[in-house]
N, C-alpha and C. Protein backbone atom coordinates (compact mmCIF):
# COMPACT_ATOMS: atom_id res chain seq x y z
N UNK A 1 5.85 38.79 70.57
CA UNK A 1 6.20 40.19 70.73
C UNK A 1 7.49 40.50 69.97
N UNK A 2 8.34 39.65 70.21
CA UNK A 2 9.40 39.83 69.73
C UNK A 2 9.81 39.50 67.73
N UNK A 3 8.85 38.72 67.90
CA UNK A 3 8.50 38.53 65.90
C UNK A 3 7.91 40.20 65.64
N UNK A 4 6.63 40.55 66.39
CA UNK A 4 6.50 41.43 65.40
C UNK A 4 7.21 43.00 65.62
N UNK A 5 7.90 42.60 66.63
CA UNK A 5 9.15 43.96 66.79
C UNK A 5 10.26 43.80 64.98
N UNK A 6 10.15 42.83 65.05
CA UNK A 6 11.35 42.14 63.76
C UNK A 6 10.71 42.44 62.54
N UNK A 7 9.13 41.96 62.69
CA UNK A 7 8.26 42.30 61.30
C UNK A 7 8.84 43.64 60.69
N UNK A 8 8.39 44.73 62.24
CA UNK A 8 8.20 45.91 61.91
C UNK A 8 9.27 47.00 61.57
N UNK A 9 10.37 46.15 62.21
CA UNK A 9 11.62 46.62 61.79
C UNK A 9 12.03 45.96 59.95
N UNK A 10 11.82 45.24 59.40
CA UNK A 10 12.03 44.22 58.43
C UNK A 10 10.84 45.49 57.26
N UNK A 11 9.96 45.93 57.48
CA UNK A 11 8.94 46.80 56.73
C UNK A 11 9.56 47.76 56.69
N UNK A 12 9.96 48.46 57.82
CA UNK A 12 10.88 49.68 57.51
C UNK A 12 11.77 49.82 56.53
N UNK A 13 12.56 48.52 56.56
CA UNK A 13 14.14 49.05 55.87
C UNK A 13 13.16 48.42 54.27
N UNK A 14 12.08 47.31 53.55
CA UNK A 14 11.99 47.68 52.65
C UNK A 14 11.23 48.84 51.84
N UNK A 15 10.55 49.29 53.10
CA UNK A 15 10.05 50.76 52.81
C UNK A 15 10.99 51.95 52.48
N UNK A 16 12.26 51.70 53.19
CA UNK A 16 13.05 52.63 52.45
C UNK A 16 13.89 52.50 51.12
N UNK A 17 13.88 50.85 51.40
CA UNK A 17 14.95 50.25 50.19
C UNK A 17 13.48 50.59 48.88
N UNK A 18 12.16 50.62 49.06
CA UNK A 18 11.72 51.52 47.68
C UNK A 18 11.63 52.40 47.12
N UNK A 19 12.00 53.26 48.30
CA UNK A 19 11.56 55.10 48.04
C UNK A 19 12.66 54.90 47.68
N UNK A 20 14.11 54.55 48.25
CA UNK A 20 15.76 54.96 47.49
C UNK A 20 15.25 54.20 45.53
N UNK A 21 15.23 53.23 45.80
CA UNK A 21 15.07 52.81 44.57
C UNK A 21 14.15 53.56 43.14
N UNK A 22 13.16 54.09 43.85
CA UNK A 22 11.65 55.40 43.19
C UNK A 22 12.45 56.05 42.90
N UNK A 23 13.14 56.83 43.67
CA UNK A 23 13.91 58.31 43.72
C UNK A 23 15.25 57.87 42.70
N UNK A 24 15.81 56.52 42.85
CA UNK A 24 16.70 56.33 41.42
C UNK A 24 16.23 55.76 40.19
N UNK A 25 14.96 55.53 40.18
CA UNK A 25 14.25 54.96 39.03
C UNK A 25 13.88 56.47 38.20
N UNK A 26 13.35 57.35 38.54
CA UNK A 26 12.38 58.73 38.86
C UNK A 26 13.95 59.54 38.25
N UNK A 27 14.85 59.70 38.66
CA UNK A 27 16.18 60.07 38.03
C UNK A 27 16.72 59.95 36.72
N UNK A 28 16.70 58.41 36.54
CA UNK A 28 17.15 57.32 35.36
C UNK A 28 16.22 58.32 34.69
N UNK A 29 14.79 58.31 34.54
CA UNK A 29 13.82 58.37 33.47
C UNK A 29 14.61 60.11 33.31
N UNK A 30 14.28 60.76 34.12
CA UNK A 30 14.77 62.57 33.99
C UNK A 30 15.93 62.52 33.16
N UNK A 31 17.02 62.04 33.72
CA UNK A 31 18.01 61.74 32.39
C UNK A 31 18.54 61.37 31.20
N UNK A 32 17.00 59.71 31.16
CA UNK A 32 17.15 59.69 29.83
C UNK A 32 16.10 60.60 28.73
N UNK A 33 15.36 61.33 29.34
CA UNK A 33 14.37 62.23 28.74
C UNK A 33 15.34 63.33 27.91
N UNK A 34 15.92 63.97 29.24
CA UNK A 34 16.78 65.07 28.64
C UNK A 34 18.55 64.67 28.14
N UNK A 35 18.33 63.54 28.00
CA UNK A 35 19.73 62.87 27.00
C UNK A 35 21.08 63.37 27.98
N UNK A 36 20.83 63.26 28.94
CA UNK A 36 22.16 63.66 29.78
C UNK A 36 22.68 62.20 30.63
N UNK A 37 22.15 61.49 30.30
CA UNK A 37 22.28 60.27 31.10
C UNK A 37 23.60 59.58 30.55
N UNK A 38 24.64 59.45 31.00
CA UNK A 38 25.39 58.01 30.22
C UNK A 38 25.10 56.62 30.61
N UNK A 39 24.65 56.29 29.82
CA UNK A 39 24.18 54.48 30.07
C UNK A 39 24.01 54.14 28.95
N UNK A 40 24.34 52.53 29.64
CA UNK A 40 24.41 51.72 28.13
C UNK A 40 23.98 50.87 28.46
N UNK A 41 22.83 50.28 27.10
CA UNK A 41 22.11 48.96 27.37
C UNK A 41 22.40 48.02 27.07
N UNK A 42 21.92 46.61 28.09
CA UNK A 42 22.59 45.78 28.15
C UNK A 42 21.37 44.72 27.22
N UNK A 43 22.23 43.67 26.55
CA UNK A 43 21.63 42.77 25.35
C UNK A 43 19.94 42.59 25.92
N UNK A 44 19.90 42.10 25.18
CA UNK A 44 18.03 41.45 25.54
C UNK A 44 18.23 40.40 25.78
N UNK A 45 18.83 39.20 25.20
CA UNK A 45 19.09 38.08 25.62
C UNK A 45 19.94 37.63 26.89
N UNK A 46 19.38 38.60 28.29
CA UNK A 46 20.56 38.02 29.36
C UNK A 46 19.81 36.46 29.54
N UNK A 47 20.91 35.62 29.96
CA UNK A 47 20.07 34.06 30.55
C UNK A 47 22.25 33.63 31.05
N UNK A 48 21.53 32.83 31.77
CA UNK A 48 23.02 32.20 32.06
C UNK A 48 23.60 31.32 31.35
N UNK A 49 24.59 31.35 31.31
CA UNK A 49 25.86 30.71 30.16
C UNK A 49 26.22 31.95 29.38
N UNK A 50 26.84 31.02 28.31
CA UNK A 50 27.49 31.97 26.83
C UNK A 50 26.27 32.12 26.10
N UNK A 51 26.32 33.23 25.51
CA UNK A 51 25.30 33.47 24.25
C UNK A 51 25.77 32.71 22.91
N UNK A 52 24.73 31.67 22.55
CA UNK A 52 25.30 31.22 21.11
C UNK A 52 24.18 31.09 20.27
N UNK A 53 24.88 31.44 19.09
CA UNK A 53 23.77 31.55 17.75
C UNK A 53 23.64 29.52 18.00
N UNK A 54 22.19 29.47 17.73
CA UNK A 54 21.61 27.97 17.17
C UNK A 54 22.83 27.36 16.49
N UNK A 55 23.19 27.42 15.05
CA UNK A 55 23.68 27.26 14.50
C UNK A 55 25.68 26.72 14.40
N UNK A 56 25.47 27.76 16.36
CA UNK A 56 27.29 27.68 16.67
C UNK A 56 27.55 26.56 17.57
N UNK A 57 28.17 26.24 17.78
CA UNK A 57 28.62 25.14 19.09
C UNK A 57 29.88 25.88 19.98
N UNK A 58 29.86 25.32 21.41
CA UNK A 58 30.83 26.26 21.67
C UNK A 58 31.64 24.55 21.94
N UNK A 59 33.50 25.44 21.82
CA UNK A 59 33.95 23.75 21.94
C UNK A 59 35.25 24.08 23.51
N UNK A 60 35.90 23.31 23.75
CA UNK A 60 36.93 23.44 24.96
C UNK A 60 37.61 24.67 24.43
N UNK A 61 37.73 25.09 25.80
CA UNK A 61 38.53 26.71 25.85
C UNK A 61 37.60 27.81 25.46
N UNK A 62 35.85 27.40 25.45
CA UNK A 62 35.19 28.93 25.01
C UNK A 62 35.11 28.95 23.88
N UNK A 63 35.74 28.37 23.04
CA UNK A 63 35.74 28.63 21.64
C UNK A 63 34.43 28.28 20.85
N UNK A 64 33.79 28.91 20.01
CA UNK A 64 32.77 28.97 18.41
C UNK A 64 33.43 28.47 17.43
N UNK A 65 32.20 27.13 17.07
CA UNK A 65 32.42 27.29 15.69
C UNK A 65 31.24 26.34 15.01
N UNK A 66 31.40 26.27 13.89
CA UNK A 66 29.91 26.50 12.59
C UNK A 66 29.32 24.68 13.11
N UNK A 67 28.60 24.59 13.27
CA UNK A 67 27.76 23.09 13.02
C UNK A 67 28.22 22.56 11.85
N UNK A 68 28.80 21.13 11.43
CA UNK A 68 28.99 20.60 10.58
C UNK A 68 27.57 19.94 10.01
């Protein structure tokens, strides 16, 4: 009884956490349609770590530099 009191409470809040999310997705698009939006996109390549060209090595302290 008490699980599906929890279920049903647990459905609720992501039933609302989609409609908030619809209703800011549904926004985003209205704004970027009519160019009033400020946003800025973020790289294509997200993944974790540093971003490095093939070619770069990263060395102590963060630092780039060329493959010998």
């Amino acid at each position: 009884m008490l699980a599906d009191q929890l279920l049903k409470a647990d459905v609720e809040v992501l039933i609302g956490a989609l409609h908030q999310t619809t209703v800011e997705n549904q926004l985003l698009r209205q704004q970027m349609t009519e160019r009033t939006a400020l946003l800025r996109s973020l790289p294509n390549n997200i993944g974790p770590g540093p971003s490095v060209a093939p070619d770069r090595e990263v060395l102590e302290g963060g630092d780039r530099a060329c493959k010998a």
